[in-house]
N, C-alpha and C. Protein backbone atom coordinates (compact mmCIF):
# COMPACT_ATOMS: atom_id res chain seq x y z
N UNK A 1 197.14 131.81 128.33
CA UNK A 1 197.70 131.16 129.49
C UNK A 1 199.10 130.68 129.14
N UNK A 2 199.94 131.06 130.27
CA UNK A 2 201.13 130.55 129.82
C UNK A 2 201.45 129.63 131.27
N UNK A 3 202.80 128.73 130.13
CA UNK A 3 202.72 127.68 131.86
C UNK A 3 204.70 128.44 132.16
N UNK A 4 204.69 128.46 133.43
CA UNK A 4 205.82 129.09 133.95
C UNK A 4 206.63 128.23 135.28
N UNK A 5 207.44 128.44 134.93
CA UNK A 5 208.30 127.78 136.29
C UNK A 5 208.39 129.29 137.30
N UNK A 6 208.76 129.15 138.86
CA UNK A 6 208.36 130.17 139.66
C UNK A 6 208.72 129.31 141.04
N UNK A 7 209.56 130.36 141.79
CA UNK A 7 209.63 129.72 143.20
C UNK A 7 210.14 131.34 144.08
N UNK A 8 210.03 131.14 145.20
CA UNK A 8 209.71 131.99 146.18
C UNK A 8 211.03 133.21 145.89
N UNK A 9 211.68 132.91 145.50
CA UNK A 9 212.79 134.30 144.62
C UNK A 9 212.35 134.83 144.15
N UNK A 10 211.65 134.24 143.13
CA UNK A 10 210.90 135.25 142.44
C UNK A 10 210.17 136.13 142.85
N UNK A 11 209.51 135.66 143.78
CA UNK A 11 208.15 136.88 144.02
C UNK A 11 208.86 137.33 145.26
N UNK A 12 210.23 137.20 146.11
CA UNK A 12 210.50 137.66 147.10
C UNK A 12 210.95 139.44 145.98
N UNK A 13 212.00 138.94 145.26
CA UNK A 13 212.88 139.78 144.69
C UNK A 13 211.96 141.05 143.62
N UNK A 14 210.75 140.26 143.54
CA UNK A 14 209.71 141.68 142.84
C UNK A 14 209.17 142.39 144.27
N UNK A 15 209.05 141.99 145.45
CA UNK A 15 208.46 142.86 145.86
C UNK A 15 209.84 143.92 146.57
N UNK A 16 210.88 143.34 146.50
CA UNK A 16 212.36 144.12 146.99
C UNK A 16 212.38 145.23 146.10
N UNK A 17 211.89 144.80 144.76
CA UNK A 17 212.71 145.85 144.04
C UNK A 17 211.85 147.21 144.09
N UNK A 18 212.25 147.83 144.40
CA UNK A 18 210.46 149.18 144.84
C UNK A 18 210.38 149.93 143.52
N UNK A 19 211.19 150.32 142.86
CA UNK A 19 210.43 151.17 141.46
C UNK A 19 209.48 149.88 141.10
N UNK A 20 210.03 148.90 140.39
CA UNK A 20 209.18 148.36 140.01
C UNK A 20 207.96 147.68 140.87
N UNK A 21 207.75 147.37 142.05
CA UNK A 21 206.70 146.76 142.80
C UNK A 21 205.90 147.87 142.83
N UNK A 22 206.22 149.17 142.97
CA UNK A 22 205.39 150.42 143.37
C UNK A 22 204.98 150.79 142.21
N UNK A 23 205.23 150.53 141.07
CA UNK A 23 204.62 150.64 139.76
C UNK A 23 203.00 149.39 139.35
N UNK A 24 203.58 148.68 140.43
CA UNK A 24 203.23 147.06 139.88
C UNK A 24 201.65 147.38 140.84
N UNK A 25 201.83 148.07 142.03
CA UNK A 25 200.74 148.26 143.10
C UNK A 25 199.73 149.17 142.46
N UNK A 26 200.56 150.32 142.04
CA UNK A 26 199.82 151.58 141.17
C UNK A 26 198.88 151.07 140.50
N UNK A 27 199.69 150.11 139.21
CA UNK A 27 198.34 149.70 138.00
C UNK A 27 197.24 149.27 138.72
N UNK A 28 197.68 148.53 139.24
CA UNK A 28 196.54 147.17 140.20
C UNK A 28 195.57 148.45 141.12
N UNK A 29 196.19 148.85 141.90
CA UNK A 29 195.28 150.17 142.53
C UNK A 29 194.18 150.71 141.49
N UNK A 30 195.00 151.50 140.46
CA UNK A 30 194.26 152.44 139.31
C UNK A 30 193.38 150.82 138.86
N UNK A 31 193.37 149.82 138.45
CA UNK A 31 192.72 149.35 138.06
C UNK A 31 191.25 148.80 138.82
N UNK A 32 191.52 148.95 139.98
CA UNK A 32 190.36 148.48 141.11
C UNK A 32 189.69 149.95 141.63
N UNK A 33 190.36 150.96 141.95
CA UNK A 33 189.44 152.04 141.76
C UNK A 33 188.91 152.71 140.53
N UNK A 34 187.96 152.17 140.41
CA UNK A 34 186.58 152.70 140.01
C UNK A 34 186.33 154.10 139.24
N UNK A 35 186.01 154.73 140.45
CA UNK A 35 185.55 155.83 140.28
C UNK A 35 186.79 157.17 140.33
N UNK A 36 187.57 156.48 140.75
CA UNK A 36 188.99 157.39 140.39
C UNK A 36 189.72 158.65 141.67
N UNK A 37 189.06 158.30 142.26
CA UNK A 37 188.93 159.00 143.68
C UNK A 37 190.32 158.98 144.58
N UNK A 38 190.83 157.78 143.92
CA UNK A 38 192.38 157.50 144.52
C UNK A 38 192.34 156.83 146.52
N UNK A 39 191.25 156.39 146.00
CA UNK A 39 190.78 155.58 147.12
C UNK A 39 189.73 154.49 147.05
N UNK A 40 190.06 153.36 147.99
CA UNK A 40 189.07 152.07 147.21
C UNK A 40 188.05 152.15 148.32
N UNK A 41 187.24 151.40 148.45
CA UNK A 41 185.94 151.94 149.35
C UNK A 41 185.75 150.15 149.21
N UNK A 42 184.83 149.81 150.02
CA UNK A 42 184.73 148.06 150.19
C UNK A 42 183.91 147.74 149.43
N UNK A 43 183.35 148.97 148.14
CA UNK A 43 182.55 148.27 146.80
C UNK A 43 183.58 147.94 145.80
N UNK A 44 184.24 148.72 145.89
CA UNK A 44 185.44 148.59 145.00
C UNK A 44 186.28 147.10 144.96
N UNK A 45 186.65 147.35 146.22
CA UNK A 45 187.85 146.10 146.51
C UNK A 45 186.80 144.61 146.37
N UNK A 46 185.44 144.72 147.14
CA UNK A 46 184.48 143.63 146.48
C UNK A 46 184.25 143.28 145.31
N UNK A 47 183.80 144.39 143.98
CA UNK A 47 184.02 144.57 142.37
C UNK A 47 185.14 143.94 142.07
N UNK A 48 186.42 144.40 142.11
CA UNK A 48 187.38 144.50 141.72
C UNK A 48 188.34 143.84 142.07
N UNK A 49 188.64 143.21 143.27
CA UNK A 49 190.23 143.10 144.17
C UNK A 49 190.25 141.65 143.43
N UNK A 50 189.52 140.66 143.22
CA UNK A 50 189.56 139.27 142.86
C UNK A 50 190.15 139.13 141.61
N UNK A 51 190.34 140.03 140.87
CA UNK A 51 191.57 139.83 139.89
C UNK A 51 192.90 140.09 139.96
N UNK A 52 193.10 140.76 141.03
CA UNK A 52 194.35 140.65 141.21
C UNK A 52 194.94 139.86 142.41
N UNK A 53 194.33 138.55 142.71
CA UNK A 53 194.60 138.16 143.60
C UNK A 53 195.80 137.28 142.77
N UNK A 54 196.64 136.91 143.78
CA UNK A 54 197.83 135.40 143.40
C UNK A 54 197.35 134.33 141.45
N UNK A 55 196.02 134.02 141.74
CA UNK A 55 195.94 133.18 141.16
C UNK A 55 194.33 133.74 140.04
N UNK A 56 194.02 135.01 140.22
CA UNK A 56 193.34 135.32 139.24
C UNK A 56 193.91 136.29 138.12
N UNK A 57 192.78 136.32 137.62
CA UNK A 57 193.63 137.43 136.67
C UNK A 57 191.98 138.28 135.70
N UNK A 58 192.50 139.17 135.05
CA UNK A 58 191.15 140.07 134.43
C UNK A 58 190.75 139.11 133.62
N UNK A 59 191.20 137.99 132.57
CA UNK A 59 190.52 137.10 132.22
C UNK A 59 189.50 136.17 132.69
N UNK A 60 190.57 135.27 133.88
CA UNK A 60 189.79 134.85 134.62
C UNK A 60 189.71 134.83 135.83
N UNK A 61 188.50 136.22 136.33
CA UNK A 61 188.63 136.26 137.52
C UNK A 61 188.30 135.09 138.93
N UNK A 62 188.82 135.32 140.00
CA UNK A 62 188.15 134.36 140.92
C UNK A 62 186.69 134.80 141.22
N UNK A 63 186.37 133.98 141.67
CA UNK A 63 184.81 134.41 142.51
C UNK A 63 184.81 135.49 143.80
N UNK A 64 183.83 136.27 143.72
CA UNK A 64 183.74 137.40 144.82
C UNK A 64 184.14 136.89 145.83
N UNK A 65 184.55 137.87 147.12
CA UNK A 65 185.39 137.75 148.10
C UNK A 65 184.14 137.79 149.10
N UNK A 66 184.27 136.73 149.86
CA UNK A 66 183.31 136.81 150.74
C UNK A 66 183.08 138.03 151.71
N UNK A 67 182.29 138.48 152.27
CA UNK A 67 182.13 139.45 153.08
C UNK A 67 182.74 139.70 154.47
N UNK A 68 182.92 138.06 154.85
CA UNK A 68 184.00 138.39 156.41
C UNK A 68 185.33 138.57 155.58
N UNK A 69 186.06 137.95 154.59
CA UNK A 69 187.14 138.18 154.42
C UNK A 69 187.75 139.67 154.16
N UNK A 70 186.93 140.44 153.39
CA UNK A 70 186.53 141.89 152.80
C UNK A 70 186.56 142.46 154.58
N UNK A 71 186.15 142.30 155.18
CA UNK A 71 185.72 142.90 156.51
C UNK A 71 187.13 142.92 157.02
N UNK A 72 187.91 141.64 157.10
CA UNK A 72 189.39 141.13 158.00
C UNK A 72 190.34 142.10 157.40
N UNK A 73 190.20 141.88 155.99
CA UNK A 73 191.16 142.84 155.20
C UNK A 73 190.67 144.75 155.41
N UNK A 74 189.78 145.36 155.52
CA UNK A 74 189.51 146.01 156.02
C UNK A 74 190.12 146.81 157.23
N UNK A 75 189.94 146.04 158.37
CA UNK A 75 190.18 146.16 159.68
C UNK A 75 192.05 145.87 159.77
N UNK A 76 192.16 145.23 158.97
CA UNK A 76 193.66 144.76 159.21
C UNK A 76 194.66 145.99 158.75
N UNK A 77 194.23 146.23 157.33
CA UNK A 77 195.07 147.21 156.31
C UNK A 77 194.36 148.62 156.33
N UNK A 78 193.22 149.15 156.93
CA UNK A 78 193.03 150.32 156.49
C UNK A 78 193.25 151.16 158.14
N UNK A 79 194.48 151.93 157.96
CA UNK A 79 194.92 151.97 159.42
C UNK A 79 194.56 153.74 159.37
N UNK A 80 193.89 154.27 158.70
CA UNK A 80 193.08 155.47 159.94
C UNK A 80 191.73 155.05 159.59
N UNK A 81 190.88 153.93 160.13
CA UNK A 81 189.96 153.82 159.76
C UNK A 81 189.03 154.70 159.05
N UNK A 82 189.35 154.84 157.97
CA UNK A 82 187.94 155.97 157.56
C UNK A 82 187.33 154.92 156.28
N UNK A 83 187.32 153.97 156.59
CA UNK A 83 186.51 152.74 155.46
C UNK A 83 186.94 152.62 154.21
N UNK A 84 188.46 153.57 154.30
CA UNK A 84 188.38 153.26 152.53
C UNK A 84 190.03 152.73 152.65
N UNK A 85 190.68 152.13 151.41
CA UNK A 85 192.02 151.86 151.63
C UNK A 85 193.37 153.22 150.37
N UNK A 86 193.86 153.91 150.87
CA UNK A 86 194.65 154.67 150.05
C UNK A 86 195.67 153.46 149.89
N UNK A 87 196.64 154.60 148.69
CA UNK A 87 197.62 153.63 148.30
C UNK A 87 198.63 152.99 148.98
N UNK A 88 198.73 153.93 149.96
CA UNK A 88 199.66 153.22 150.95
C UNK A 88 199.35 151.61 151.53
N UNK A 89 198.31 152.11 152.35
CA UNK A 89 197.54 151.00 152.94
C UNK A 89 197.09 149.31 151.71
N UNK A 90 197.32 150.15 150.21
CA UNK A 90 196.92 148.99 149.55
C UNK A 90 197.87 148.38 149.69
N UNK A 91 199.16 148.71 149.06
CA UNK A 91 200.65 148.53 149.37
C UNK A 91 201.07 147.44 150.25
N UNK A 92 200.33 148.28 151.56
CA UNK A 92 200.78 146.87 152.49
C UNK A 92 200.28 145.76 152.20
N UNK A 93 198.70 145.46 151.99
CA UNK A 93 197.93 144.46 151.62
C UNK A 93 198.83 144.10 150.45
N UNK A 94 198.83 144.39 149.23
CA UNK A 94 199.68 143.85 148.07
C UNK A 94 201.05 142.97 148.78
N UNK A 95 201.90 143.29 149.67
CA UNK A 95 202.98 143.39 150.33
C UNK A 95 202.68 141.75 150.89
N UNK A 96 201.31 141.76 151.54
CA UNK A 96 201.26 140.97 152.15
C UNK A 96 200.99 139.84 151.58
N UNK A 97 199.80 139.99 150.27
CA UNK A 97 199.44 138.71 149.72
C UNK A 97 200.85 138.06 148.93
N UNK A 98 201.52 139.13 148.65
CA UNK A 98 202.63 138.02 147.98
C UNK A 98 203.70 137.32 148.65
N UNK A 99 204.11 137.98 149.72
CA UNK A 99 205.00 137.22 150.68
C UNK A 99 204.39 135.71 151.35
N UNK A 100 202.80 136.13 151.77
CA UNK A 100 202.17 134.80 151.81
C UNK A 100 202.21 133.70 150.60
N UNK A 101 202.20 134.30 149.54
CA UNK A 101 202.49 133.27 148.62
C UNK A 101 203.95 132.45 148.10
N UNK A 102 204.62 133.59 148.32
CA UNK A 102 206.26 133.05 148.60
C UNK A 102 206.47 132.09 149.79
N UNK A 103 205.76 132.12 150.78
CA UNK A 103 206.03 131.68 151.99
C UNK A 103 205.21 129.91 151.23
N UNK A 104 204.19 130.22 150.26
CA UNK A 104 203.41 128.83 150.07
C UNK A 104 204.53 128.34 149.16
N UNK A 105 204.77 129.06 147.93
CA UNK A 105 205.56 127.96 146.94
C UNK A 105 206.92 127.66 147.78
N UNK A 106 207.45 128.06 148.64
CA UNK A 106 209.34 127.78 149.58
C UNK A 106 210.09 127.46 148.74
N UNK A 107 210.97 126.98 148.82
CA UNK A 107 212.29 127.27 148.07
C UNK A 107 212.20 126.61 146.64
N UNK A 108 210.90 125.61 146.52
CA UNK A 108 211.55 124.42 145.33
C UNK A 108 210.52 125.39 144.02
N UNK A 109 211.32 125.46 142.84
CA UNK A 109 210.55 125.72 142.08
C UNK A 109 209.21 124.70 141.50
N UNK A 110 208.23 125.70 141.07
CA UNK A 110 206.92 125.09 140.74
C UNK A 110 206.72 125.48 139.78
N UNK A 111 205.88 124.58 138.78
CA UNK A 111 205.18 124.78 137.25
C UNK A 111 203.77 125.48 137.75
N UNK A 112 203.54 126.64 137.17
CA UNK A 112 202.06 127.07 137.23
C UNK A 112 201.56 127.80 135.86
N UNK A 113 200.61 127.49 135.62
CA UNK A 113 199.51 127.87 134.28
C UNK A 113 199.07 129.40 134.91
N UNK A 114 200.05 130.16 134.03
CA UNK A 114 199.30 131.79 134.33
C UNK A 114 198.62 132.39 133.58
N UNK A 115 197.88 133.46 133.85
CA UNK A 115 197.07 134.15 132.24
C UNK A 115 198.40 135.80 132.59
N UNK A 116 198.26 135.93 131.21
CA UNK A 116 199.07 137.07 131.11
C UNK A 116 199.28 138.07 132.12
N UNK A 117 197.89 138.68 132.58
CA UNK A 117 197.95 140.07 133.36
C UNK A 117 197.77 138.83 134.83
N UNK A 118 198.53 138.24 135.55
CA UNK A 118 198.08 138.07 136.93
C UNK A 118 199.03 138.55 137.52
N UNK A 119 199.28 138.55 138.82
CA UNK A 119 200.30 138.97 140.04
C UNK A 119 201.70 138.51 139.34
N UNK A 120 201.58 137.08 139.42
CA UNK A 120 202.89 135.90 139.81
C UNK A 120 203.69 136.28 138.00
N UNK A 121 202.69 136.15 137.24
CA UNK A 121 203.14 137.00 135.85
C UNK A 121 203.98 137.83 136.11
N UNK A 122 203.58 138.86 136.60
CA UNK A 122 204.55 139.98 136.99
C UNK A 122 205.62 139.43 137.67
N UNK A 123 205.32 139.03 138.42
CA UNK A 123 207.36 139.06 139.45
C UNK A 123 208.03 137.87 138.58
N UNK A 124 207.66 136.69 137.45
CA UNK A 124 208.18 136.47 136.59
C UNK A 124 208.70 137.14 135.85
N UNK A 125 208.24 138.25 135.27
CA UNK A 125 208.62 139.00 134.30
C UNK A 125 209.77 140.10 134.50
N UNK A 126 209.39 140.50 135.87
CA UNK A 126 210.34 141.17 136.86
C UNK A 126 211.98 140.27 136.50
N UNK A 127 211.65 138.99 137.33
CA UNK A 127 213.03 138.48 137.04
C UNK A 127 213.50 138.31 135.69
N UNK A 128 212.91 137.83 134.68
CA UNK A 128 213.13 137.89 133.40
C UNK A 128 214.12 139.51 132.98
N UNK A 129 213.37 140.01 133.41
CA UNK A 129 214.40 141.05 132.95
C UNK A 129 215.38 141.68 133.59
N UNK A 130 215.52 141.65 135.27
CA UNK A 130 216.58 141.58 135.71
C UNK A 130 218.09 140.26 135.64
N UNK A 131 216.84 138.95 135.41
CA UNK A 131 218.08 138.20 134.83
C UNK A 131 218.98 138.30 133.25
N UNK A 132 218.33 139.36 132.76
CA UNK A 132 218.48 139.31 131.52
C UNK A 132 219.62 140.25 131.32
N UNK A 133 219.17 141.50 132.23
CA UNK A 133 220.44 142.07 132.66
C UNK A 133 221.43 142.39 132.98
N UNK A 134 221.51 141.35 134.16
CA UNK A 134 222.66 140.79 134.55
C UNK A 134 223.43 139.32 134.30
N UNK A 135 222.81 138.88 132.82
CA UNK A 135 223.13 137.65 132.81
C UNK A 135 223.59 136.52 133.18
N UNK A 136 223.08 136.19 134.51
CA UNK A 136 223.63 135.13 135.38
C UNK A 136 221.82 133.82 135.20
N UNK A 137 221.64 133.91 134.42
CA UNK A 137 220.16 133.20 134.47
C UNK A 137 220.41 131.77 134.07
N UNK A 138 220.40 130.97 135.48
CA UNK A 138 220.68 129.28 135.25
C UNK A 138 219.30 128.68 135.85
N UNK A 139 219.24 127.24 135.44
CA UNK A 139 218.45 126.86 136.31
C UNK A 139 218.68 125.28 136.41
N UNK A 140 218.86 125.16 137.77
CA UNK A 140 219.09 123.52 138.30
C UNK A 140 218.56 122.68 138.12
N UNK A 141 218.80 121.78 137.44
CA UNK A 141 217.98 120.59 136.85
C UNK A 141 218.02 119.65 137.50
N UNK A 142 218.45 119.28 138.78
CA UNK A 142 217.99 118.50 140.06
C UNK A 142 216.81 119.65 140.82
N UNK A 143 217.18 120.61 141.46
CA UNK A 143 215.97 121.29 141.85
C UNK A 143 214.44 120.92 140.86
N UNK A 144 214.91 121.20 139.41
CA UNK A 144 213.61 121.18 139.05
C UNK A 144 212.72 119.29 138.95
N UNK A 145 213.94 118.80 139.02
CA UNK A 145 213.11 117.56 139.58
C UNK A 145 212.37 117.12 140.48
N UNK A 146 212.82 117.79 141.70
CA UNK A 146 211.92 117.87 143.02
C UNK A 146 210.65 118.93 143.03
N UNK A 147 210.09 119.55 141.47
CA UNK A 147 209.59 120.37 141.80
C UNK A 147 207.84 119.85 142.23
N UNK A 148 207.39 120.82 142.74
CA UNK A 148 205.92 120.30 142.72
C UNK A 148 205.31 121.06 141.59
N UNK A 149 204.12 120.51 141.26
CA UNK A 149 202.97 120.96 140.07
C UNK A 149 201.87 121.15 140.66
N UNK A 150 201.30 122.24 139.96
CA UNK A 150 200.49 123.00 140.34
C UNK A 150 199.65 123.40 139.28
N UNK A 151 198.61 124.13 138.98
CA UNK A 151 197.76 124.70 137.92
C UNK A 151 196.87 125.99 138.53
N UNK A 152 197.09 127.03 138.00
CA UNK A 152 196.24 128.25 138.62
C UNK A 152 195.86 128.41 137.42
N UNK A 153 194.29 128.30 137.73
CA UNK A 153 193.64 129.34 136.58
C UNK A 153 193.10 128.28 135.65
N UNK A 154 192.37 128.10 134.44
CA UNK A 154 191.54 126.78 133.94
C UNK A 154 192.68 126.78 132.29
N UNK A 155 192.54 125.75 131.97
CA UNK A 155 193.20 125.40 130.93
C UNK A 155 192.68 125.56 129.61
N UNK A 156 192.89 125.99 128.47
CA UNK A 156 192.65 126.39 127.20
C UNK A 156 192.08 125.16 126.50
């Protein structure tokens, strides 16, 4: 577990950047299908999808996804209904859970306890190395006073 600072740039600017977000969807896809079919089926995304949510991770996953929620997500994202979700369709769902989460942390940065392989990991890491790149990597030390605290995931 690592503890990370993180605010809605971050995870706006990983899902902008498309090589890397479309790489980032792939693993997560390949890792929740199963059976390899290149399509998730609602055993799959039930098995599987709870580790890659915002705040789980393959260590520690969240608890199964209830069955209406599995159903909403379903109906919402799998747009030629044939019950299963391709990559596209995951895409959007991926698309969606993180902008919802950008939309939760807003502008002020936040401290959060991550485990290595989760979502928010990634679009950290994302910026890490685009700031690294372009070396412009500051950070406001009045902003981070106003920040809020947070904890995802259980402590070591």
């Amino acid at each position: 577990m690592s503890e990370e600072v993180i605010n809605s740039t971050t995870v706006t600017n990983f899902i902008d950047d498309k090589d890397g977000f479309d790489k980032f969807v792939q693993e997560c896809f390949d890792m929740v299908d199963e059976n390899g079919d290149d399509m998730l089926s609602l055993e799959e995304v039930r098995g599987g999808f709870r580790k890659l949510l915002p705040f789980g991770s393959e260590s520690q996953p969240m608890k199964p996804m209830d069955e209406g929620m599995l159903k909403l997500i379903f109906e919402r994202f799998d747009q030629d209904k044939d019950g299963k979700l391709d990559i596209t369709e995951f895409k959007s769902l991926m698309t969606e859970i993180m902008n919802a989460v950008a939309r939760g942390i807003d502008g002020f940065p936040i401290i959060v306890n991550l485990e290595k392989d989760s979502m928010l990991m990634n679009a950290i890491q994302h910026e890490l190395v685009t700031q690294s790149s372009s070396n412009n990597y500051t950070v406001d030390q009045k902003d981070l006073k106003k920040k809020k605290w947070y904890s995802f995931g259980s402590k070591d």
